[in-house]
PDB file of N, CA and C in Angstrom:
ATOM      1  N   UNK A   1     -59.147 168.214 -58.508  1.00  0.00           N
ATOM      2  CA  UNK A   1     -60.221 168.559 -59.426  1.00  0.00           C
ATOM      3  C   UNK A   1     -59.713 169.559 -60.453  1.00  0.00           C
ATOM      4  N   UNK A   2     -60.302 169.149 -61.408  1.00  0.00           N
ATOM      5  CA  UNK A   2     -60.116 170.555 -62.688  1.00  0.00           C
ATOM      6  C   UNK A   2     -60.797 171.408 -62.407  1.00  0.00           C
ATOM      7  N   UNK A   3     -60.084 172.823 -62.692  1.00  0.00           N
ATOM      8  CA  UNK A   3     -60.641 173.952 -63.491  1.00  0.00           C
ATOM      9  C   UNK A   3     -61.027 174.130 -64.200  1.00  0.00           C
ATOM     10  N   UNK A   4     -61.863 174.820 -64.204  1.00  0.00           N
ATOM     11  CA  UNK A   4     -62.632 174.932 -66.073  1.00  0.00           C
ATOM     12  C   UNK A   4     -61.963 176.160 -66.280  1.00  0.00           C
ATOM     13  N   UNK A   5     -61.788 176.264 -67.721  1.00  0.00           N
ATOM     14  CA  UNK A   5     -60.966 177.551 -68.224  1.00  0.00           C
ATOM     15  C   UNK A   5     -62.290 177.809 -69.540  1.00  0.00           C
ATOM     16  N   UNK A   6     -61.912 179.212 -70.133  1.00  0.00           N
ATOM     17  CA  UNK A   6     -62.813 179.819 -70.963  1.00  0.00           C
ATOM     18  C   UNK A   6     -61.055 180.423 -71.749  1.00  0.00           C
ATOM     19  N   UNK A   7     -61.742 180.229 -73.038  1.00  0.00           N
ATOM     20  CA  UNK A   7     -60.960 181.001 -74.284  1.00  0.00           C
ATOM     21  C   UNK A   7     -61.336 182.429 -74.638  1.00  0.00           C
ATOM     22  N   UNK A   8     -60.784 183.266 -75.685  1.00  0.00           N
ATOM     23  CA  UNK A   8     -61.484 184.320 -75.993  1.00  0.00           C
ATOM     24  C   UNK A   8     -62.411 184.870 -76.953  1.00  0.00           C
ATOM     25  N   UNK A   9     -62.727 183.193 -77.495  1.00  0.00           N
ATOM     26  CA  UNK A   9     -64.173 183.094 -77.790  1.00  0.00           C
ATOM     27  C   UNK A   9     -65.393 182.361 -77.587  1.00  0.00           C
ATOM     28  N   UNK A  10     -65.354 182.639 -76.097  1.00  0.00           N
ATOM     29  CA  UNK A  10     -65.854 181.833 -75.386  1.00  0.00           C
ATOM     30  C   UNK A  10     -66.162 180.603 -74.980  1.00  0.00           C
ATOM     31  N   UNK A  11     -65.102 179.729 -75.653  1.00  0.00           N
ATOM     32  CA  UNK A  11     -65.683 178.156 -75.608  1.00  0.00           C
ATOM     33  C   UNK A  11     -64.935 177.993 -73.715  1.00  0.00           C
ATOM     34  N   UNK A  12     -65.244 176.911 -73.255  1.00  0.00           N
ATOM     35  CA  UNK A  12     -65.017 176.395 -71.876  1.00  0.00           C
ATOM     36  C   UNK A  12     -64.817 174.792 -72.146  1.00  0.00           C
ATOM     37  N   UNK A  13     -63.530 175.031 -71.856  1.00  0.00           N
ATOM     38  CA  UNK A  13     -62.826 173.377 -71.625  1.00  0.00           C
ATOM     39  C   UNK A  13     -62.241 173.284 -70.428  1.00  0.00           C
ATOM     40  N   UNK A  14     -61.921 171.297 -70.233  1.00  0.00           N
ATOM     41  CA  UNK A  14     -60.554 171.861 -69.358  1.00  0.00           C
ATOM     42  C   UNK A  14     -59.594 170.841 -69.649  1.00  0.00           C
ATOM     43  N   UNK A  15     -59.565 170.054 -70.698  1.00  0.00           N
ATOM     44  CA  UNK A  15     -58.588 170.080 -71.465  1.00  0.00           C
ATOM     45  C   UNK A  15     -58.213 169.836 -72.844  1.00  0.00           C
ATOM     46  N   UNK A  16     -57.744 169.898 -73.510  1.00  0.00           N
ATOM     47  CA  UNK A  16     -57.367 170.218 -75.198  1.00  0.00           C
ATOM     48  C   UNK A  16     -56.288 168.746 -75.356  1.00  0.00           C
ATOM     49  N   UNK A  17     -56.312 168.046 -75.804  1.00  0.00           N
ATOM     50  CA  UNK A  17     -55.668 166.648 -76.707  1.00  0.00           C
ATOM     51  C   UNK A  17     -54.733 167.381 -77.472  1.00  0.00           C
ATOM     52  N   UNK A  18     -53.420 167.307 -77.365  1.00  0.00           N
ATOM     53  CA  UNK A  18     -52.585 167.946 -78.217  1.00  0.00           C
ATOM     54  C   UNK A  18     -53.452 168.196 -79.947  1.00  0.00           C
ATOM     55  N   UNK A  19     -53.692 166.894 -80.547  1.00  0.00           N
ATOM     56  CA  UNK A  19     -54.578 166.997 -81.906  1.00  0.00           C
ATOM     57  C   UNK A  19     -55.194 168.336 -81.726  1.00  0.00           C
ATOM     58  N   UNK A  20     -56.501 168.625 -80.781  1.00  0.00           N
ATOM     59  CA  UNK A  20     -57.567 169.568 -80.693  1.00  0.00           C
ATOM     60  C   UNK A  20     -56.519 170.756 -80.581  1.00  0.00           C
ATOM     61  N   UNK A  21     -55.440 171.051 -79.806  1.00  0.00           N
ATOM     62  CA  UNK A  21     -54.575 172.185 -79.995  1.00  0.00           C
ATOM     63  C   UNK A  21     -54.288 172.704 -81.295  1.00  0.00           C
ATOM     64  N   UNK A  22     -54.255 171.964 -82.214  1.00  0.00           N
ATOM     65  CA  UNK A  22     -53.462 172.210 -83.392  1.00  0.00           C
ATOM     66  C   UNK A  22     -54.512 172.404 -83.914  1.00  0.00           C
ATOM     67  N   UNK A  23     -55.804 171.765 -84.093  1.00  0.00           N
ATOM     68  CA  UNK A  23     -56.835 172.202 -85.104  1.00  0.00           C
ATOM     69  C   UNK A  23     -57.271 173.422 -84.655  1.00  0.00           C
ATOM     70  N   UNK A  24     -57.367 173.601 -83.126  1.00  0.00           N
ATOM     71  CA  UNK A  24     -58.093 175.050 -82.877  1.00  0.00           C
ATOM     72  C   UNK A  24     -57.344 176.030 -83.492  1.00  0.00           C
ATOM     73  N   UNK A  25     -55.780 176.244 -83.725  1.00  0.00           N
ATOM     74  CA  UNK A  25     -55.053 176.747 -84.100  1.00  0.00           C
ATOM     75  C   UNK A  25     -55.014 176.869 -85.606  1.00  0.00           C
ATOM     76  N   UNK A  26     -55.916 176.415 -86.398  1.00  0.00           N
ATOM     77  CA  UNK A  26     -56.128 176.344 -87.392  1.00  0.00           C
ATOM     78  C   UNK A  26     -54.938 175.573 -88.449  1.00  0.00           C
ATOM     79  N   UNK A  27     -53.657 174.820 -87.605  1.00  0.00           N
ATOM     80  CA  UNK A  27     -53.036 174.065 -88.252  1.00  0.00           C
ATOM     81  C   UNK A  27     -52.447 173.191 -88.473  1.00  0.00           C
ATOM     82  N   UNK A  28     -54.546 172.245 -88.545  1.00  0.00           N
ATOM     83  CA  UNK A  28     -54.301 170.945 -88.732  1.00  0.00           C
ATOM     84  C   UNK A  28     -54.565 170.717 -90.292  1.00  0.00           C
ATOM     85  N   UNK A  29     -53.727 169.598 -91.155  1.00  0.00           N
ATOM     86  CA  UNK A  29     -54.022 169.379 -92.244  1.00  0.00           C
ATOM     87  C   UNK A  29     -54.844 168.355 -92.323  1.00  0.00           C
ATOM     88  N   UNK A  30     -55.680 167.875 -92.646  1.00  0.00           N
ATOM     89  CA  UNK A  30     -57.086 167.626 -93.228  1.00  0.00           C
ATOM     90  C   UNK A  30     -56.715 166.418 -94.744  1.00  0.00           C
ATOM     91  N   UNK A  31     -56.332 165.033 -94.279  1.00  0.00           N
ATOM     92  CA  UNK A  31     -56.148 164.475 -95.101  1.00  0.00           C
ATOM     93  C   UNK A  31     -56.997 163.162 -95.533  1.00  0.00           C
ATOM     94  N   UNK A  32     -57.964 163.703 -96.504  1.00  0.00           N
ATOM     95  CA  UNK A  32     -59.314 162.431 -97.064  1.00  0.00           C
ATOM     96  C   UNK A  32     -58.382 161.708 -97.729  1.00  0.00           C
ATOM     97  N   UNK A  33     -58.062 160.507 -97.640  1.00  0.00           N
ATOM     98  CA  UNK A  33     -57.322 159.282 -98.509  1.00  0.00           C
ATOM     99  C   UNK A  33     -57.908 158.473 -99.561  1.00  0.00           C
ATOM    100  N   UNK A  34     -59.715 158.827 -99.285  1.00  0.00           N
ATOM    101  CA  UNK A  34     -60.163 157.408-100.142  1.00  0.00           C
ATOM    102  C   UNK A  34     -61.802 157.958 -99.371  1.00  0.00           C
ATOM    103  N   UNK A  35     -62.637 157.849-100.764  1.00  0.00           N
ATOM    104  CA  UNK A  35     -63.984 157.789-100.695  1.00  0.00           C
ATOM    105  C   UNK A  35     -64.715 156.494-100.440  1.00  0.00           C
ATOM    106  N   UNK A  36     -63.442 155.238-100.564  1.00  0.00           N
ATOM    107  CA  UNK A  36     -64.432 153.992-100.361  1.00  0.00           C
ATOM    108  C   UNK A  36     -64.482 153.808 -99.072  1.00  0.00           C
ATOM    109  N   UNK A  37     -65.562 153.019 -99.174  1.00  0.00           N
ATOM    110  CA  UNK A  37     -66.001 152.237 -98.010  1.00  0.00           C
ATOM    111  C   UNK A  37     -66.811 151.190 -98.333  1.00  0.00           C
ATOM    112  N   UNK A  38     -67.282 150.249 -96.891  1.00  0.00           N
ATOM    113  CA  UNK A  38     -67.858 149.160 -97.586  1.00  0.00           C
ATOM    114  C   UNK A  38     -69.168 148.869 -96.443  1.00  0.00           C
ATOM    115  N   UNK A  39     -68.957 149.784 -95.620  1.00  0.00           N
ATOM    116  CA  UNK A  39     -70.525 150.083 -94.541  1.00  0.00           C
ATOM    117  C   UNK A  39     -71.554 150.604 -94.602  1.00  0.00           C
ATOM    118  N   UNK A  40     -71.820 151.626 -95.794  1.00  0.00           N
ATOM    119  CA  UNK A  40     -72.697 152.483 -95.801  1.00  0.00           C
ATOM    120  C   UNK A  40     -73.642 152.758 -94.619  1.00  0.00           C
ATOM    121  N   UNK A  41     -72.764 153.605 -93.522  1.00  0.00           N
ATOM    122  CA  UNK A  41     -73.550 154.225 -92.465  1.00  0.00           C
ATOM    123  C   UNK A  41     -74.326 155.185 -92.698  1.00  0.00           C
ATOM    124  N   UNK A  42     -75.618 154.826 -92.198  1.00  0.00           N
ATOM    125  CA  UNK A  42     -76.725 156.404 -92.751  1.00  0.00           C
ATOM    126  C   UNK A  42     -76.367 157.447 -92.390  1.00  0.00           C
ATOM    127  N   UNK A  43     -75.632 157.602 -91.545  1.00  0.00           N
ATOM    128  CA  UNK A  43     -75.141 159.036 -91.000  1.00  0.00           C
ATOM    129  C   UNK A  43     -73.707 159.609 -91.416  1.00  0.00           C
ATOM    130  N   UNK A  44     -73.269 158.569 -92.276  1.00  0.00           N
ATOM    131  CA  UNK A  44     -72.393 159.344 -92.870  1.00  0.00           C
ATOM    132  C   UNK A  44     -72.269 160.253 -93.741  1.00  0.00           C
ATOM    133  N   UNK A  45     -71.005 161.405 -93.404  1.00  0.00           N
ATOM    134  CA  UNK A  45     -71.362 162.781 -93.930  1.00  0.00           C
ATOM    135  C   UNK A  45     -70.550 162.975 -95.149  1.00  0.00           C
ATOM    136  N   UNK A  46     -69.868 162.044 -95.618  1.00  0.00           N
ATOM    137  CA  UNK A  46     -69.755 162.339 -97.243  1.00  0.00           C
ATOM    138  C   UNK A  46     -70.198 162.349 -98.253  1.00  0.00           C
ATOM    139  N   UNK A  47     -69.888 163.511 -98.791  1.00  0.00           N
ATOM    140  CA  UNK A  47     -70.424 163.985 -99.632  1.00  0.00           C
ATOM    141  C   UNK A  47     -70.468 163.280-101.327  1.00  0.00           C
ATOM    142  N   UNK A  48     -71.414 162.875-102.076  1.00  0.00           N
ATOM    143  CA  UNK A  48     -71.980 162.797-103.286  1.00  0.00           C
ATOM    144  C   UNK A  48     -70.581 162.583-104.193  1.00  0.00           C
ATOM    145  N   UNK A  49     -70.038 163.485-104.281  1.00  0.00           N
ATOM    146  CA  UNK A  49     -68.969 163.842-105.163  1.00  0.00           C
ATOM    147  C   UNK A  49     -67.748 162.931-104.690  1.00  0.00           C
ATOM    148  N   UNK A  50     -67.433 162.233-103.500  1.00  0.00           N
ATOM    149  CA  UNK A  50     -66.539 161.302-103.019  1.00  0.00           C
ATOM    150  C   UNK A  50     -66.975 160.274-102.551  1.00  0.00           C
ATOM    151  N   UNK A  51     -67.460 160.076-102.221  1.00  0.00           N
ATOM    152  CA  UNK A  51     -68.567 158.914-101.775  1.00  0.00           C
ATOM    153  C   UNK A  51     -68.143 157.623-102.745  1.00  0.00           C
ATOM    154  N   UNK A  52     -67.717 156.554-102.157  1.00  0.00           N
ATOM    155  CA  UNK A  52     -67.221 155.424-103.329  1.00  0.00           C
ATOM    156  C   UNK A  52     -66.336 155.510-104.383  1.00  0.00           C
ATOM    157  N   UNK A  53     -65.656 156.822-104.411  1.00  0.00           N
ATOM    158  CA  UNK A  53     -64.809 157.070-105.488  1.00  0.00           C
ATOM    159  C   UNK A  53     -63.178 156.875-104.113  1.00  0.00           C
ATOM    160  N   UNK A  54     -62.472 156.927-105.623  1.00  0.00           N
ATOM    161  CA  UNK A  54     -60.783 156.241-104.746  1.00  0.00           C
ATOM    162  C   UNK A  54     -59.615 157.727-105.022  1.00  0.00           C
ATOM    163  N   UNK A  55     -60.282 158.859-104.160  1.00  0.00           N
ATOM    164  CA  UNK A  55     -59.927 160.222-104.362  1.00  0.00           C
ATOM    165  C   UNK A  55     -59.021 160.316-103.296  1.00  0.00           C
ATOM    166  N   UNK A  56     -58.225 161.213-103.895  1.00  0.00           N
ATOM    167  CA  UNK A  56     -57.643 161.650-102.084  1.00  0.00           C
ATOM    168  C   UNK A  56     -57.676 163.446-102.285  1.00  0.00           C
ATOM    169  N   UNK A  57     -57.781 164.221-100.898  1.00  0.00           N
ATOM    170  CA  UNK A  57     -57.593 165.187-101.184  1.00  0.00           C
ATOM    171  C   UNK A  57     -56.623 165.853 -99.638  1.00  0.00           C
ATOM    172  N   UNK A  58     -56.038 166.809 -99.691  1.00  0.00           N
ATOM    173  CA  UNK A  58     -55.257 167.832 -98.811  1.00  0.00           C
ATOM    174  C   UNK A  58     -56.127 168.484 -98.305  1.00  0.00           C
ATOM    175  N   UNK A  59     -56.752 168.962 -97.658  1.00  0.00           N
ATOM    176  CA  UNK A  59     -58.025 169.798 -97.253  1.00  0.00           C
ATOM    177  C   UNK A  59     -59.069 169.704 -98.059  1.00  0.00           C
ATOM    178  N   UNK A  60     -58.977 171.215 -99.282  1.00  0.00           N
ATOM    179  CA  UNK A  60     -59.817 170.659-100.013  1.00  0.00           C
ATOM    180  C   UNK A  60     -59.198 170.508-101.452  1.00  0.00           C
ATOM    181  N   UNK A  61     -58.136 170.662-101.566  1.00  0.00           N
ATOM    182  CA  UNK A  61     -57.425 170.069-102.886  1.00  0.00           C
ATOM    183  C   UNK A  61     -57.315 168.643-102.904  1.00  0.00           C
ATOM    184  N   UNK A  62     -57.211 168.909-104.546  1.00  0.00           N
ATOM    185  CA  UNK A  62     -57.293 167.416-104.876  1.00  0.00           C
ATOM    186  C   UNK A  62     -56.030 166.645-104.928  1.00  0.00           C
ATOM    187  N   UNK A  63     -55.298 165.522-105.057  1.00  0.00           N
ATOM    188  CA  UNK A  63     -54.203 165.207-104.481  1.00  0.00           C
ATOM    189  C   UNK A  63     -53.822 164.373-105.359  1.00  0.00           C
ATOM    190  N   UNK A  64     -52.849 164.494-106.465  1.00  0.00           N
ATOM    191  CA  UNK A  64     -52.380 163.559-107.518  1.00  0.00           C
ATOM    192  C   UNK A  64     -51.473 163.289-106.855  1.00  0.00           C
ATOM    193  N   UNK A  65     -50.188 163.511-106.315  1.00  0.00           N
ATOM    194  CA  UNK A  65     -49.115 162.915-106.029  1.00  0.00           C
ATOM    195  C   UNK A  65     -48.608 163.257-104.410  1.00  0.00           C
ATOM    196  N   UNK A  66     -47.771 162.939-103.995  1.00  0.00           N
ATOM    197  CA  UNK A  66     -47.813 162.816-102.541  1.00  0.00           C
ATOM    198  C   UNK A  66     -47.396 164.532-102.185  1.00  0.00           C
ATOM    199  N   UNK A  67     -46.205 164.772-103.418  1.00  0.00           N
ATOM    200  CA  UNK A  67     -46.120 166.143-103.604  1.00  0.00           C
ATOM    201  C   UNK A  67     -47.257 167.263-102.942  1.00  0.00           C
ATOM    202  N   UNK A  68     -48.216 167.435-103.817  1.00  0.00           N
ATOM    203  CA  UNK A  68     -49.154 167.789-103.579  1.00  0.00           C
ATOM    204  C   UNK A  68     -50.009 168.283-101.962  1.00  0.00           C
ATOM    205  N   UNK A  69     -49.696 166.592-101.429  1.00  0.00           N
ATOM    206  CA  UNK A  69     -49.797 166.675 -99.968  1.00  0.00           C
ATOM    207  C   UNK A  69     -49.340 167.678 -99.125  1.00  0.00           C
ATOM    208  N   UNK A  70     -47.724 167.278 -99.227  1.00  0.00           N
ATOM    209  CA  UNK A  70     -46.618 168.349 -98.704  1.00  0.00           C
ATOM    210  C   UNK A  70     -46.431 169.637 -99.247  1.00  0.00           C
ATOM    211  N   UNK A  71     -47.255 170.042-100.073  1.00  0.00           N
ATOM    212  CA  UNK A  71     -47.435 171.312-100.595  1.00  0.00           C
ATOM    213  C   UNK A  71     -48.364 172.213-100.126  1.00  0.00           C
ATOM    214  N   UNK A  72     -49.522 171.484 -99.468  1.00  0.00           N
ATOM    215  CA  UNK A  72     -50.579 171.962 -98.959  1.00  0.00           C
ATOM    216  C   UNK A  72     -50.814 171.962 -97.334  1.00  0.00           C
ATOM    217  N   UNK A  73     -49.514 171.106 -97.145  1.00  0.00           N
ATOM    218  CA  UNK A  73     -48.964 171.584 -95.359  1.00  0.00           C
ATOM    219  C   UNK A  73     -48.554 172.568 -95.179  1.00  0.00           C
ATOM    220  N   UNK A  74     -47.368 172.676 -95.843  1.00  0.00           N
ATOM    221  CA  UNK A  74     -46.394 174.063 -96.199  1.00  0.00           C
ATOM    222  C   UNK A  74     -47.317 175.202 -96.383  1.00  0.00           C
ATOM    223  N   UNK A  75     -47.905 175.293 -97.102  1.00  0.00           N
ATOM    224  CA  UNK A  75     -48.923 176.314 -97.095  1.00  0.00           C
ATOM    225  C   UNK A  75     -49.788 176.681 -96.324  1.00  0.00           C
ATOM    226  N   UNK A  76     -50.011 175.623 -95.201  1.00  0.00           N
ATOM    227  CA  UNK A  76     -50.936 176.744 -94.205  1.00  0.00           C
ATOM    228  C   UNK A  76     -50.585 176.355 -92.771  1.00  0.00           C
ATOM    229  N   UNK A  77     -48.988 176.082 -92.840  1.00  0.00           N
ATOM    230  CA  UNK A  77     -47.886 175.942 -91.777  1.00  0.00           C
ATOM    231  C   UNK A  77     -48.912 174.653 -91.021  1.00  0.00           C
ATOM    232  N   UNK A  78     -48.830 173.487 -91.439  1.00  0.00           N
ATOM    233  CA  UNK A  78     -49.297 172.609 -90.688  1.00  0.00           C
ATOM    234  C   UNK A  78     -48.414 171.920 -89.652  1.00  0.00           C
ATOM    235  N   UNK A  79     -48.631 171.564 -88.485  1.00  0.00           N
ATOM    236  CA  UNK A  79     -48.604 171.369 -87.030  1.00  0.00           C
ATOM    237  C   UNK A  79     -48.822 169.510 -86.841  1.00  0.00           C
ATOM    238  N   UNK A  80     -50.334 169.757 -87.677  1.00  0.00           N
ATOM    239  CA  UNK A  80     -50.207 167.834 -87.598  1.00  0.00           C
ATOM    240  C   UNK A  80     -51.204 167.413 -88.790  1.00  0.00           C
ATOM    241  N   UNK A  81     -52.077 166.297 -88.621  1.00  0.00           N
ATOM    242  CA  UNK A  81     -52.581 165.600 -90.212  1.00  0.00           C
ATOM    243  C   UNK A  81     -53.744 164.666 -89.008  1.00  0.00           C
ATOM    244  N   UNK A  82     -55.147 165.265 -89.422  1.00  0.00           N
ATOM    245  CA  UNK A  82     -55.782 164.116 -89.437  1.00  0.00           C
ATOM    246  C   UNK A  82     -56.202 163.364 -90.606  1.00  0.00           C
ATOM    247  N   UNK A  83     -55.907 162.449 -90.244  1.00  0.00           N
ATOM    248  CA  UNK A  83     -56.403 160.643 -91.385  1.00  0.00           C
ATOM    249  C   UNK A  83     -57.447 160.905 -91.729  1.00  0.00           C
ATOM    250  N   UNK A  84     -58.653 160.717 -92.756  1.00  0.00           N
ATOM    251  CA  UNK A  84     -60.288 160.325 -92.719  1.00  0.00           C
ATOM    252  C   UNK A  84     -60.205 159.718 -94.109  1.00  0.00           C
ATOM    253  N   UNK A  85     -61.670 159.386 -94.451  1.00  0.00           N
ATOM    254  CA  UNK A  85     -62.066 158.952 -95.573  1.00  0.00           C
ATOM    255  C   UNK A  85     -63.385 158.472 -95.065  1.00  0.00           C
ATOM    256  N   UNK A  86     -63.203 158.081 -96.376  1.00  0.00           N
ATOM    257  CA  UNK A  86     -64.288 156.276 -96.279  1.00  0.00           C
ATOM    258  C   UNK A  86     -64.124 155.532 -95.340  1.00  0.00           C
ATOM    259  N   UNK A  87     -62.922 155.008 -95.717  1.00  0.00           N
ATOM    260  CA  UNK A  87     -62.443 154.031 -94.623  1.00  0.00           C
ATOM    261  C   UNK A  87     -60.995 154.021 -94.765  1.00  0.00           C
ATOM    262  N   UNK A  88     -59.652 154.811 -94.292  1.00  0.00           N
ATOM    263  CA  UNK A  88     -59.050 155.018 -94.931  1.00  0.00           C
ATOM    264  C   UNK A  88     -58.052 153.700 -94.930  1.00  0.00           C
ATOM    265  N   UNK A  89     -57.939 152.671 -94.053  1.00  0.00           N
ATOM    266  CA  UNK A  89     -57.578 151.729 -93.786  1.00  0.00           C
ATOM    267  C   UNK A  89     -57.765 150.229 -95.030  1.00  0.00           C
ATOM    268  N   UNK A  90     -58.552 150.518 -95.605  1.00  0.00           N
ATOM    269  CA  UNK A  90     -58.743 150.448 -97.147  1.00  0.00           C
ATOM    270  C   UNK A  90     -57.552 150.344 -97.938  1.00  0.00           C
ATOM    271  N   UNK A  91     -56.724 151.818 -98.056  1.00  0.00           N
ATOM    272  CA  UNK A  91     -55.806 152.245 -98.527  1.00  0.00           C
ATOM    273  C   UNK A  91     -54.828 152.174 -97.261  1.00  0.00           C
ATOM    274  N   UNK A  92     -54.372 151.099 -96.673  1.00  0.00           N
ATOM    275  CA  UNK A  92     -53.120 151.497 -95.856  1.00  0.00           C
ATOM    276  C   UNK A  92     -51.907 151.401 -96.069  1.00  0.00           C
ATOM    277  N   UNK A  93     -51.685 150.835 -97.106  1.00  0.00           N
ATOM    278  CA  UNK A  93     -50.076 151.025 -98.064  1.00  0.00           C
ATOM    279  C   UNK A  93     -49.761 152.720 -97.976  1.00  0.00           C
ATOM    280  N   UNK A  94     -50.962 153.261 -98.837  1.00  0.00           N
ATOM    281  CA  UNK A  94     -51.132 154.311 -99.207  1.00  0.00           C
ATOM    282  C   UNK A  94     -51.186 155.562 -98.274  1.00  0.00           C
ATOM    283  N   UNK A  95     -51.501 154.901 -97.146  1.00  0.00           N
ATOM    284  CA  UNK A  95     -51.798 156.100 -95.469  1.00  0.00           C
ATOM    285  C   UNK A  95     -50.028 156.099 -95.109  1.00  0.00           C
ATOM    286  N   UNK A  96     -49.577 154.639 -95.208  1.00  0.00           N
ATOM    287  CA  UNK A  96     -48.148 154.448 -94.623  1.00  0.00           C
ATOM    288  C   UNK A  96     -47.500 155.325 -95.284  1.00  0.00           C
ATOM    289  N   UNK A  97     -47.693 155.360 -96.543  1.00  0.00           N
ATOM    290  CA  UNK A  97     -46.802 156.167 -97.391  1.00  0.00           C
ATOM    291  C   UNK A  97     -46.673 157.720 -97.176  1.00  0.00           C
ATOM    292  N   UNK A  98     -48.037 158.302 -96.722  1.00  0.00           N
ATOM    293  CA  UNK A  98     -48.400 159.466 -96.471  1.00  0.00           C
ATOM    294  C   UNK A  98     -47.370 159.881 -95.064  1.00  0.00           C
ATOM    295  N   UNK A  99     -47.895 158.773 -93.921  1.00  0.00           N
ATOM    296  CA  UNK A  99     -47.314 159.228 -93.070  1.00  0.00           C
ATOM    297  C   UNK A  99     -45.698 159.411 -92.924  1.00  0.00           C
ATOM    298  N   UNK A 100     -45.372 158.736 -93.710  1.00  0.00           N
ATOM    299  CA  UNK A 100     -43.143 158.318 -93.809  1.00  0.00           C
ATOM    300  C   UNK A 100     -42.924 159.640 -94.120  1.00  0.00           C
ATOM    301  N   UNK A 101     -43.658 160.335 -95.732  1.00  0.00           N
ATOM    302  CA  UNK A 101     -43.373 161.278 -96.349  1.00  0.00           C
ATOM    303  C   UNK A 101     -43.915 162.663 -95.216  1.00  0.00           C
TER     304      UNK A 101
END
């Protein structure tokens, strides 16, 4: 059986997904690829300003070149990269490319 463990701000787990390690740690990079989609789920939480548009951003920068990307890892010592979007699979040339670089 597991233990339950407590952090020192109080959350209680008992275990952490390498991913969840790195975000609690504050360094996960945060990569939106693409505002499209083609489901419109009511509960989806994007926002107005990306929503159907073909944006990409680094957290919350905006992302002209792949540069950009790797500029905004470096900067807040990133660990790993979650994927999102719209749908980012949409763009998967474009995810492949992300991930090589």
């Amino acid at each position: 059986m597991l233990q339950w463990q407590s952090d020192s701000v109080g959350s209680i787990y008992n275990y952490l997904s390498p991913g969840c390690q790195i975000c609690r740690q504050g360094a996960g990079l945060v990569l939106f690829v693409t505002g499209r989609c083609e489901r419109g789920c009511f509960y989806c939480p994007i926002s107005e300003d990306r929503r159907g548009k073909d944006v990409a951003y680094a957290d919350e920068q905006l992302v002209g070149e792949l540069a950009d990307i790797l500029s905004e890892g470096r900067a807040i010592g990133a660990l790993g990269t979650g994927i999102t979007g719209g749908e980012p699979l949409l763009r998967l040339d474009y995810v492949l490319e992300c991930i090589r670089a």
